[in-house]
Protein backbone atom coordinates (compact mmCIF):
# COMPACT_ATOMS: atom_id res chain seq x y z
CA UNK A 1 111.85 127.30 107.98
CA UNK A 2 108.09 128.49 107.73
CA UNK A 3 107.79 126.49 104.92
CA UNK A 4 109.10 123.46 105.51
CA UNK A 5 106.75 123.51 109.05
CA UNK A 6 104.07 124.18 106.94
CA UNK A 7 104.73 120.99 104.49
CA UNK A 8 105.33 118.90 107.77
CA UNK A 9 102.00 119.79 108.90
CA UNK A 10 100.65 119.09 105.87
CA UNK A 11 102.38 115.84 105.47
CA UNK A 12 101.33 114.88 109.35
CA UNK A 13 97.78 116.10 108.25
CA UNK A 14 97.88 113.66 105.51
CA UNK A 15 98.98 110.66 106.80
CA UNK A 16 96.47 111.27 109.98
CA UNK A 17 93.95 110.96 107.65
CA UNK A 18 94.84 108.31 105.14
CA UNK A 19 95.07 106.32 108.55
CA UNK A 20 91.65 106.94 109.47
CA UNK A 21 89.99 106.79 106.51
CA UNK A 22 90.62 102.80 106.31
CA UNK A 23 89.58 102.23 109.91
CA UNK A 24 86.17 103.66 109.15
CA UNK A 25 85.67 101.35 106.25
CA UNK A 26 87.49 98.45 107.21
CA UNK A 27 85.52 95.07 107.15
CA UNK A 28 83.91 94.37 110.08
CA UNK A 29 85.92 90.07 110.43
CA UNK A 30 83.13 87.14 111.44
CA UNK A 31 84.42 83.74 112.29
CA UNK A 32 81.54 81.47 111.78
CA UNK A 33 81.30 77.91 112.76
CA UNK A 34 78.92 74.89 111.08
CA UNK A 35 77.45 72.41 112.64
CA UNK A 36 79.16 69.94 110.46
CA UNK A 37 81.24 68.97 107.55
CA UNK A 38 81.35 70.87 104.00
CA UNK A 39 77.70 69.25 102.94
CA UNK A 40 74.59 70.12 100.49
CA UNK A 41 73.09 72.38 103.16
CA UNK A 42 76.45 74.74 104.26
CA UNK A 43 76.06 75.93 100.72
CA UNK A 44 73.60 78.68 102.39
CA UNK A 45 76.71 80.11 103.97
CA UNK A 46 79.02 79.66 101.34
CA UNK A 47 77.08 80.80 98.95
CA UNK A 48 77.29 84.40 101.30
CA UNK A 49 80.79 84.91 100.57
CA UNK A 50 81.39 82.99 97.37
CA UNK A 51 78.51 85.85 95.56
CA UNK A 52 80.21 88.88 97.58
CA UNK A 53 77.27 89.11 99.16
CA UNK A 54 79.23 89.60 103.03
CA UNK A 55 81.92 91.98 101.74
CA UNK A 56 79.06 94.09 100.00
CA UNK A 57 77.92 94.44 103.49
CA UNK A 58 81.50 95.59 104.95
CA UNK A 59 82.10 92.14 106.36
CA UNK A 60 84.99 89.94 106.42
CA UNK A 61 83.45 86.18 106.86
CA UNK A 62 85.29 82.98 106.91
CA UNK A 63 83.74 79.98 107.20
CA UNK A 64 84.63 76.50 109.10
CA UNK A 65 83.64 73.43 108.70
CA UNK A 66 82.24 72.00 112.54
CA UNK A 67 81.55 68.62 114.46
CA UNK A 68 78.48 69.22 116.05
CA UNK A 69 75.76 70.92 117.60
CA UNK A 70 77.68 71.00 120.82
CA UNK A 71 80.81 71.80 120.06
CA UNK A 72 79.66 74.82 117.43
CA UNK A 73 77.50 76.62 120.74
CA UNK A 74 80.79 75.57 123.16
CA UNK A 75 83.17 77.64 120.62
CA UNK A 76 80.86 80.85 120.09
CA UNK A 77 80.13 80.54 123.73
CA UNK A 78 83.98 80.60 124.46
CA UNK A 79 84.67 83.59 122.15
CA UNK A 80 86.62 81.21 119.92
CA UNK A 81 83.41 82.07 116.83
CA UNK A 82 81.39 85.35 116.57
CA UNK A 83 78.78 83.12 115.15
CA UNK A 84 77.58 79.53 114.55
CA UNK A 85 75.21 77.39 113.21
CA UNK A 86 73.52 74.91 115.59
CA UNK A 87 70.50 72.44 116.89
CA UNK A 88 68.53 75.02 119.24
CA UNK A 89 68.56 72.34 121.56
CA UNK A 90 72.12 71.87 121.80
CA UNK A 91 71.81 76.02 122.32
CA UNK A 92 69.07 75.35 125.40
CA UNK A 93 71.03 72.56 126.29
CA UNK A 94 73.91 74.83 126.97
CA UNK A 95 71.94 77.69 128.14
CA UNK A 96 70.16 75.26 130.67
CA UNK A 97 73.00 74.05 132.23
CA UNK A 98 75.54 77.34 131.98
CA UNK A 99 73.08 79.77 133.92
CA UNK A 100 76.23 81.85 134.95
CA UNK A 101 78.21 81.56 131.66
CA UNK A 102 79.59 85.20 130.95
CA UNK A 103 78.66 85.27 127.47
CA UNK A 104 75.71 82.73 126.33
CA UNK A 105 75.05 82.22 122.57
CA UNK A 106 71.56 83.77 121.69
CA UNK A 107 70.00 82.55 117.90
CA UNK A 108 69.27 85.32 116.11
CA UNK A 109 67.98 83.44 112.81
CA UNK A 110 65.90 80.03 112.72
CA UNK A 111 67.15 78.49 109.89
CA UNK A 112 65.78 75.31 109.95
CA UNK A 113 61.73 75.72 111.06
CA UNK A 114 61.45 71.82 111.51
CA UNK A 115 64.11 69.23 113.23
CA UNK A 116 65.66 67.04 110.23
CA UNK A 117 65.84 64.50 113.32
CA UNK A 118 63.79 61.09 112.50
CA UNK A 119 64.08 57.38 113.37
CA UNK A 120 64.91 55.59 110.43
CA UNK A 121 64.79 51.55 110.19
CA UNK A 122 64.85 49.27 107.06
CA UNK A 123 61.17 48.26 106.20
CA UNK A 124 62.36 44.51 106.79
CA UNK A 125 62.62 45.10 110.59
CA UNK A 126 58.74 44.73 110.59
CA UNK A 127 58.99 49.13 111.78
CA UNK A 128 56.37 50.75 110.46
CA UNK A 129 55.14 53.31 112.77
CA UNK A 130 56.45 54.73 116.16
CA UNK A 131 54.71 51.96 118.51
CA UNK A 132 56.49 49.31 116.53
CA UNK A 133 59.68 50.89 118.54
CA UNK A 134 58.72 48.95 121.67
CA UNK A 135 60.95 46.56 122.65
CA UNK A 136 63.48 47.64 119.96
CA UNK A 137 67.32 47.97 119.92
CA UNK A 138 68.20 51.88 118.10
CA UNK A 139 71.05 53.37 117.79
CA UNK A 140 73.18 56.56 117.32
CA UNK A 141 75.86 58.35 118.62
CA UNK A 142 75.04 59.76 122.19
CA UNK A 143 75.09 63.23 121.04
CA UNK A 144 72.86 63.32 118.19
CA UNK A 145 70.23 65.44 118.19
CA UNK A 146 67.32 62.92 117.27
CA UNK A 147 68.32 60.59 120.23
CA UNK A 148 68.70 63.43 122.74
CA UNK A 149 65.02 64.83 122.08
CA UNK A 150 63.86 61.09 121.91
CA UNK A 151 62.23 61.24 124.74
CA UNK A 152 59.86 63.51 123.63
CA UNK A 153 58.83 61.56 120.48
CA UNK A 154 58.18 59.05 122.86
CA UNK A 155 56.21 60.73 124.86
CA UNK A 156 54.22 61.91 121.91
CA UNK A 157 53.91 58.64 120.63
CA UNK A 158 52.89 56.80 123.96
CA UNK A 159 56.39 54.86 123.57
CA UNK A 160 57.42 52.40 126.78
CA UNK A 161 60.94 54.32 127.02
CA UNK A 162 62.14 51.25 129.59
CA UNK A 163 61.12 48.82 126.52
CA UNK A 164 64.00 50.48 124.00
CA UNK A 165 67.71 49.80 124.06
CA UNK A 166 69.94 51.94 123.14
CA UNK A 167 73.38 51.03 121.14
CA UNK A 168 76.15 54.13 120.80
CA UNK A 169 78.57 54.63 118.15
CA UNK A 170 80.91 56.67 116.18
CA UNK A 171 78.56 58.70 113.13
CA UNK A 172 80.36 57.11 110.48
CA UNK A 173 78.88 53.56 111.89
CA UNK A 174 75.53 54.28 112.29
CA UNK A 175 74.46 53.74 109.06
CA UNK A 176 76.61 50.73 108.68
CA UNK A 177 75.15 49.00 111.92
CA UNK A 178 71.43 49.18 110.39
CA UNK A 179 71.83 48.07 107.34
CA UNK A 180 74.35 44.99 108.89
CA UNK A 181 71.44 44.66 111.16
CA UNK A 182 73.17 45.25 114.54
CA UNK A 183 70.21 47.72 115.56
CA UNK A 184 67.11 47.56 114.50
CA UNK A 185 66.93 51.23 114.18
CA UNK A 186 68.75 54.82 114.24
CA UNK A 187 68.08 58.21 115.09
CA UNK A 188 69.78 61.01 112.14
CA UNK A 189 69.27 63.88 110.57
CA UNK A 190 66.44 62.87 107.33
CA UNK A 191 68.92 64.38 104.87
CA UNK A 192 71.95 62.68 106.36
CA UNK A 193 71.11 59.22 107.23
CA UNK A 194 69.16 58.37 104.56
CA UNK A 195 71.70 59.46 101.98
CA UNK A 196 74.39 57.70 103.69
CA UNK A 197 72.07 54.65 103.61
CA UNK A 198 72.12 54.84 100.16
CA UNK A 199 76.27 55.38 99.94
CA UNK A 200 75.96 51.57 101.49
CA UNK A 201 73.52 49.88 99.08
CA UNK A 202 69.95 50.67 100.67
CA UNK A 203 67.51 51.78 98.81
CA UNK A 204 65.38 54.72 99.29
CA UNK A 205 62.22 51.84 99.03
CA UNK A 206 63.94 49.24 101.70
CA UNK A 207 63.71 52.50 104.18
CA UNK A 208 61.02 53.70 106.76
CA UNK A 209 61.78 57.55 107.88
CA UNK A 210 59.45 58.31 110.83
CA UNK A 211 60.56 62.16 111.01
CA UNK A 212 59.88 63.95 114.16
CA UNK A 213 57.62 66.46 112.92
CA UNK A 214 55.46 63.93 111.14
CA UNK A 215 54.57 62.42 114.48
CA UNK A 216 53.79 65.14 116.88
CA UNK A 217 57.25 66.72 117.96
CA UNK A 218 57.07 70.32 116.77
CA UNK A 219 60.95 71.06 117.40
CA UNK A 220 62.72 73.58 115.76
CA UNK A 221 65.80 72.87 114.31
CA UNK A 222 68.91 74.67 113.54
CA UNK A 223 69.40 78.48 113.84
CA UNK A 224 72.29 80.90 113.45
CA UNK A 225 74.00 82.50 116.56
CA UNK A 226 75.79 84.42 117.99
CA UNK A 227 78.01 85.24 120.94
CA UNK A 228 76.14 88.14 123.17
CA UNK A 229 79.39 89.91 123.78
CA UNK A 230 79.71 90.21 119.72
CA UNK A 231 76.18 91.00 119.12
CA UNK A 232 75.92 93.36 121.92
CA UNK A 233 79.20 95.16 120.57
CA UNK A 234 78.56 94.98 116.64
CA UNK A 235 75.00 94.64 116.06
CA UNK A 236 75.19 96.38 112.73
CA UNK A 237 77.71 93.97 112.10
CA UNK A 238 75.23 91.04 113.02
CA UNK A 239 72.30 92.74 110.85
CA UNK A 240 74.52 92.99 108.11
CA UNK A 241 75.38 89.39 107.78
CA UNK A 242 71.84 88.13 108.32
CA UNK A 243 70.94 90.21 105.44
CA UNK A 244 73.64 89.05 103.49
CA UNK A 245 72.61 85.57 104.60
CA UNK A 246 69.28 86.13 103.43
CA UNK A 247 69.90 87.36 99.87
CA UNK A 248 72.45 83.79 99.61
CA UNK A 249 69.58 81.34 100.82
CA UNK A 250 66.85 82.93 98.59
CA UNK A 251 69.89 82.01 95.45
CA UNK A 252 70.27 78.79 97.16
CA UNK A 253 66.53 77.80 97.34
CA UNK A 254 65.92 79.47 94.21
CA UNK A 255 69.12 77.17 92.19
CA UNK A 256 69.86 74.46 94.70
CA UNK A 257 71.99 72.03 92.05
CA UNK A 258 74.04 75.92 90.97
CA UNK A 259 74.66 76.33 94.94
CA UNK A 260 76.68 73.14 95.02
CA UNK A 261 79.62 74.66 93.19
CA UNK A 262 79.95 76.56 96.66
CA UNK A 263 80.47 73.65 98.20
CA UNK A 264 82.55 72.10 95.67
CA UNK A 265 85.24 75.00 96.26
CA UNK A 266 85.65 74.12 99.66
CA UNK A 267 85.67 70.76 99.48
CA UNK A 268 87.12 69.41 96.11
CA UNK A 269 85.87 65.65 96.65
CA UNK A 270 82.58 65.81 97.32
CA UNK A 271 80.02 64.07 95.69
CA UNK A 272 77.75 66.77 93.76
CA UNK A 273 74.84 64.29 92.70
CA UNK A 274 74.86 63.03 96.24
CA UNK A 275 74.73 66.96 98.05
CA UNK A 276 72.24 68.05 95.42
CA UNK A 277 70.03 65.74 96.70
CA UNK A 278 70.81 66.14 100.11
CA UNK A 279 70.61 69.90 99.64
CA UNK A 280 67.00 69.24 98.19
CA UNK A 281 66.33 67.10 101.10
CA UNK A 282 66.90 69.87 103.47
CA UNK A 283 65.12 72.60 101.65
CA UNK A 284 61.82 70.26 101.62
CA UNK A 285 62.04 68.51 104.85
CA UNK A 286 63.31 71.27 107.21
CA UNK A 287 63.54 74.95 105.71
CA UNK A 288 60.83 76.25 103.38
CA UNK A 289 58.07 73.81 105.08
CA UNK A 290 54.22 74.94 105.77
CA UNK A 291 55.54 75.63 109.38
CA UNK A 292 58.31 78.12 108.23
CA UNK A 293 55.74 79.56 105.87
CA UNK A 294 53.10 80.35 108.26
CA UNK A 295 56.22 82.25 110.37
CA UNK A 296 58.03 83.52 108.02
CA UNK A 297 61.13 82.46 107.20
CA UNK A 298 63.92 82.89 109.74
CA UNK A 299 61.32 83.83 113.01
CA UNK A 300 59.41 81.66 115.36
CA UNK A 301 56.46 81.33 116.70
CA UNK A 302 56.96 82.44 120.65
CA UNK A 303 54.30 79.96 121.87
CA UNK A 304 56.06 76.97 119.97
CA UNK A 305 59.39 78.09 121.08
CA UNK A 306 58.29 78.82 124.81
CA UNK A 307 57.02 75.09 124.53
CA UNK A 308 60.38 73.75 122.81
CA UNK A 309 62.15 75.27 125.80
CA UNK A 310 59.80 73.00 128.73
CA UNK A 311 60.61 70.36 126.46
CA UNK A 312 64.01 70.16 126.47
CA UNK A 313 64.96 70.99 129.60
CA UNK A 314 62.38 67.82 130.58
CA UNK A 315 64.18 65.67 128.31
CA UNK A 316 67.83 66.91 128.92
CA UNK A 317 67.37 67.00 132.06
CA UNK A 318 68.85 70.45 132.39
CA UNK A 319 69.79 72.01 135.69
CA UNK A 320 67.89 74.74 135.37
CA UNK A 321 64.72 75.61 133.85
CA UNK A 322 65.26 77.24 130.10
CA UNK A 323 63.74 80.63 129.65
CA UNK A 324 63.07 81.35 125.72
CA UNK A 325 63.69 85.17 126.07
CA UNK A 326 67.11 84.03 126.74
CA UNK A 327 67.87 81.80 123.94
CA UNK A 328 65.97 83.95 121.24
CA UNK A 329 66.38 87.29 119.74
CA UNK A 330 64.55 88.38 116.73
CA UNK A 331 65.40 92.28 116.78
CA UNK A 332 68.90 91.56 114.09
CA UNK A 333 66.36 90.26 111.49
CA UNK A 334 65.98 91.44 108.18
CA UNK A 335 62.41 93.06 107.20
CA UNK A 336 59.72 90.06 106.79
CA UNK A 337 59.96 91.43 103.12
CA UNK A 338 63.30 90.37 102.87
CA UNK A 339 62.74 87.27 104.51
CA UNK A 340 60.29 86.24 102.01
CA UNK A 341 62.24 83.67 99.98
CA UNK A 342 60.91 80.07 99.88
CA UNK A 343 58.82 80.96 96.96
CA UNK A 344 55.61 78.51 95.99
């Protein structure tokens, strides 16, 4: 009877401990939401999981395709996502209008140092700087991040806002309505609406791209982040993927045409010679500029951001004031070592 007491213990002891021993080295599971569809540029984040890179760190990422800005801060915000991939703006946005949200999204990596926003027109409209805007007809969907912050190109620019019509419309049309001629020009993403100009017979030589940061508006762009309930509960969990992140985008910016494979696997009909360009287009217009050099990559300047945040919340009209110290937090970054990955 001893004995068989003995091997129950021994058995109990066992299986106590085979049940523990996963728990402490079970993957730590990260839902993380894009901005938008399978593209060029979400090749930074699949790249992460496609190379190991996240399970080397313990983590358990999948990645989703989003629809938006918005919509990728609304479902972190909600709980729905750990972590996202949005406009800062759209973040401040939020943040400016939610003051008593229960869990805010904080970025916790700038991603893209300069706005991809521009206005684009065909060089046929007569467009060839931002005054020639004045009494103009532009267009874009009303949630795009170029038109939102248009205000404060014009207001860098010395633009007569009253002068400027505005036309809304689904994405997919935007393109289609310039180059038809229905506006005379449209607010998009460099790397998007140019491309998709091209995809309807314009040429990169019939186009004028006035980008944002060309012409005085010093915006960032998009940044990771994360829900503050997450962070706050796993923030070895956050530090782990940024530096798994890291190690992916300095592959990615390294091999940018190798990086569309990525992308390829999650989305089989995608156009490679078409996202290796627009993956190009992102690196050089928004991620390893002389901006995101002089701050390293993935920080900000507190200054620029500080001024970003009385920007927005001017031309957003946000309900309350936006205070930077609660839309950034810098302390989940890898070492500025690390970080240093846009190469010459």
């Amino acid at each position: 009877m001893k004995t068989l007491l003995t091997r129950l213990a021994a058995i109990a002891l066992a299986a106590s401990t085979l049940t523990a021993l996963p728990a402490a080295a079970q993957e730590t599971k990260i839902k993380f939401q894009l901005d938008w569809r399978f593209e060029g540029p979400s090749a930074f984040f699949l790249a992460g999981r496609a190379k190991g890179y996240f399970q080397q760190e313990k983590l358990d990422v999948t990645v989703d395709a989003g629809n938006g800005s918005g919509n990728a801060v609304n479902r972190v915000a909600s709980g729905t996502y750990e972590m996202g991939f949005a406009d800062l703006a759209a973040l401040m946005e939020f943040v400016g209008n939610n003051p008593t949200a229960p869990s805010k999204p904080v970025a916790i990596m700038m991603v893209y140092n300069n706005t991809p926003a521009a206005v684009l027109a065909l060089k046929k409209s007569g467009i060839k700087s931002p005054a020639d805007l004045n009494g103009k007809k532009l267009g874009a969907p009303v949630f795009d991040a170029g038109r939102k912050a248009f205000p404060i190109f014009a207001k860098a620019n010395n633009l007569k806002l009253p002068s400027i019509q505005w036309t809304a419309m689904d994405p997919p049309l935007r393109e289609t309505m310039l180059a038809r001629g229905d506006v005379d020009a449209i607010t998009g993403f460099t790397f998007t609406s140019l491309l998709n100009l091209n995809a309807r017979g314009v040429k990169d030589a019939d186009v004028v791209v006035l980008p944002y940061p060309e012409f005085g508006v010093k915006l960032y762009g998009n940044a990771i982040i994360a829900s503050e309930e997450f962070m706050n509960k796993n923030p070895e969990a956050v530090r782990a993927f940024l530096r798994a992140f890291t190690r992916a985008a300095k592959d990615v910016i390294a091999d940018p045409d190798a990086a569309i494979a990525f992308v390829k696997q999650r989305d089989a009909i995608i156009d490679e010679a078409l996202e290796k360009r627009r993956l190009r287009l992102a690196i050089n217009t928004a991620i390893a500029t002389p901006d995101a050099r002089a701050e390293t990559f993935g920080d900000v300047n507190p200054a620029r951001l500080a001024l970003m945040a009385s920007q927005v919340a001017d031309a957003f009209a946000t309900k309350t004031r936006i205070d930077p110290d609660k839309i950034w937090n810098g302390n989940f970054l890898p070492t500025k070592q690390q970080r240093d990955i846009l190469g010459k």
